[in-house]
Protein backbone atom coordinates (compact mmCIF):
# COMPACT_ATOMS: atom_id res chain seq x y z
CA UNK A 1 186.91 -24.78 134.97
CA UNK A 2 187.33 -20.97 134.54
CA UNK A 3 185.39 -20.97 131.01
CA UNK A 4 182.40 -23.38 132.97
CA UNK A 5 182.43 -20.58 135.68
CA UNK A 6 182.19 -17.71 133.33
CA UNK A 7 179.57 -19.54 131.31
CA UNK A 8 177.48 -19.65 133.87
CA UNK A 9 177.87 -16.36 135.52
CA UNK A 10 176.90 -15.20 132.30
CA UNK A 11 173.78 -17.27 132.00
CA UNK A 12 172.52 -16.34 134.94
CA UNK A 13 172.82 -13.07 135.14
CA UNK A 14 169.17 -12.13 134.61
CA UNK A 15 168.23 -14.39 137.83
CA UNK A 16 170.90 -11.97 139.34
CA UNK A 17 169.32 -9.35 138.51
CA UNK A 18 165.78 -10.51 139.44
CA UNK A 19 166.94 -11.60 142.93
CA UNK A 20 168.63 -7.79 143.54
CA UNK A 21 165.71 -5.88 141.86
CA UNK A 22 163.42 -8.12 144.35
CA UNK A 23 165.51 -8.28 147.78
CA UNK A 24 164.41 -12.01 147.39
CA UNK A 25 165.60 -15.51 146.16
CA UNK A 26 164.51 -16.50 142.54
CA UNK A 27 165.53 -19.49 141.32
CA UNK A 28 165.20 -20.66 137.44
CA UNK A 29 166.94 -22.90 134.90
CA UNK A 30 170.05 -21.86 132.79
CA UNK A 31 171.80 -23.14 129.95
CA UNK A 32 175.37 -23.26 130.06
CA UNK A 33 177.23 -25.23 127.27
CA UNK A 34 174.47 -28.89 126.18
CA UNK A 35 173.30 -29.03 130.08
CA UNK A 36 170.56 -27.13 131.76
CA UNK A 37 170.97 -26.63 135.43
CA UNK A 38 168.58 -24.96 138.06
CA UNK A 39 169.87 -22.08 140.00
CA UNK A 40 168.91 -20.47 143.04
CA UNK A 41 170.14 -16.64 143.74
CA UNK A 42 169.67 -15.77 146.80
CA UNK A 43 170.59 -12.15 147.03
CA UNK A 44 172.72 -10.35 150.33
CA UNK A 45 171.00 -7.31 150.78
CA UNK A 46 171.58 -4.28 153.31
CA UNK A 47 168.66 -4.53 156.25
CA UNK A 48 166.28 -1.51 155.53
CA UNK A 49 166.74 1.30 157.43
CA UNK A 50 163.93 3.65 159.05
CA UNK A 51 164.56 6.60 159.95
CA UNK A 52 161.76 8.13 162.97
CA UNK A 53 161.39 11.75 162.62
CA UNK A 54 159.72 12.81 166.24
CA UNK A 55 159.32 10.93 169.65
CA UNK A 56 155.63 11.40 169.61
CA UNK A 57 153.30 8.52 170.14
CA UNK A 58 153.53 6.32 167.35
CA UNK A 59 157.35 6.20 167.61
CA UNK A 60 157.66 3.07 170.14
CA UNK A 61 155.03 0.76 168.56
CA UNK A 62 156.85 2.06 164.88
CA UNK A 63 159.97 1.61 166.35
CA UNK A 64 159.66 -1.93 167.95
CA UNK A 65 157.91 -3.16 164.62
CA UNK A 66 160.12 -2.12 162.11
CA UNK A 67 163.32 -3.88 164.57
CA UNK A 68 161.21 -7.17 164.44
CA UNK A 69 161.43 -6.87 161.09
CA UNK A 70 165.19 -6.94 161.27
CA UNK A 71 165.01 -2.86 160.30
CA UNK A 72 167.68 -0.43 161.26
CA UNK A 73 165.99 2.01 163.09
CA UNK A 74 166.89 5.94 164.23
CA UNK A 75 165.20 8.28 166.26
CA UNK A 76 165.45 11.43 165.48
CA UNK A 77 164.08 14.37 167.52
CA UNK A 78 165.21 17.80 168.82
CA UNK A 79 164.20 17.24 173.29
CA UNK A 80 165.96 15.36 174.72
CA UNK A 81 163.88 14.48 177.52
CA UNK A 82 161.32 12.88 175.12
CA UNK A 83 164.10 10.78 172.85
CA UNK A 84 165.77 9.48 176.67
CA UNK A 85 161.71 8.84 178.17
CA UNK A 86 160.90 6.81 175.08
CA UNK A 87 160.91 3.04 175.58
CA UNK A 88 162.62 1.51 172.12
CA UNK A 89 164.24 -1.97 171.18
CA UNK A 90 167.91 -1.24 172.87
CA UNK A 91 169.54 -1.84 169.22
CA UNK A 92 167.34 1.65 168.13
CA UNK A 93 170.00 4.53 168.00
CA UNK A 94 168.73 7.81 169.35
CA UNK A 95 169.61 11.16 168.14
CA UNK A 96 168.70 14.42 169.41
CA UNK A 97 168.94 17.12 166.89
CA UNK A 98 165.93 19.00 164.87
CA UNK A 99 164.62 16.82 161.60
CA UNK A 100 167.39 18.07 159.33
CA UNK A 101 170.66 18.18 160.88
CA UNK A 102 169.38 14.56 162.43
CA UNK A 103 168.92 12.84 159.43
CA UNK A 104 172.16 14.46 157.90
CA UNK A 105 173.85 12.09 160.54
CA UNK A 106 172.07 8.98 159.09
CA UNK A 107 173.82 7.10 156.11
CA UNK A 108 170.74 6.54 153.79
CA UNK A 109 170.74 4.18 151.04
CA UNK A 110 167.32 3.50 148.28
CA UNK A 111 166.64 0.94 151.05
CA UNK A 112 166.12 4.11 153.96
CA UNK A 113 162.58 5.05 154.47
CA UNK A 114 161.79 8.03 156.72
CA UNK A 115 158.10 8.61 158.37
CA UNK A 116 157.47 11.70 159.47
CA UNK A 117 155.69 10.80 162.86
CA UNK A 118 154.73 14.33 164.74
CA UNK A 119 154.93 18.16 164.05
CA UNK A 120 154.00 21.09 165.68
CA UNK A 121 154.70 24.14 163.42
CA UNK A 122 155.20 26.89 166.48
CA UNK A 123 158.76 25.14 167.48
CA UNK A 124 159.98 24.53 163.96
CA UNK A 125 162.56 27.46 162.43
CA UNK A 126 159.96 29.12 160.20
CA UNK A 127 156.85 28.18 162.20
């Protein structure tokens, strides 16, 4: 049963890799020992995470599309009176902190995508 097993693994590694290169199923027919047999890999992949750099205006209708999507979403901005006054999905973690030192606190992964929603220049550092 062990050398069946391995036989397969091994033939199917390139759906494997299909279905984590894709985030989605793929499906396809290996040959393991005389018999072909159809596989389906469906792969278990981390939710994508988006990460909301300023509270401006775009941030609730971002915020509540990207968590119907299943997203992890963060808010990230430096007053806190805008990130509390900001209605967001209750699952969307808030942190108040300027762009950098907020998304320092965020574990990103090549699934993490950050937008860059609002600046004004005369409150950052160098501005």
């Amino acid at each position: 049963m062990a050398r069946v097993r391995a036989a397969l693994r091994d033939a199917a590694i390139p759906l494997m890799n299909a279905a984590r290169l894709t985030a989605h199923p793929t499906q396809g027919a290996v040959q393991v020992f005389d018999k072909t047999l159809r596989c389906l890999v469906d792969p278990l992949v981390p939710p994508v995470s988006l990460v909301l750099v300023g509270a401006g205006r775009g941030a609730e209708a971002f915020a509540a599309i990207a968590h119907t999507l299943g997203w992890r979403v963060t808010l990230v901005d430096h007053r806190p009176f805008v990130v509390e006054s900001v209605s967001l999905p209750e699952r969307v973690a808030r942190i108040v902190a300027r762009a950098d030192d907020g998304i320092a606190h965020v574990s990103r992964d090549s699934r993490t995508a950050v937008a860059l929603l609002s600046i004004n220049l005369r409150s950052t550092p160098n501005g």
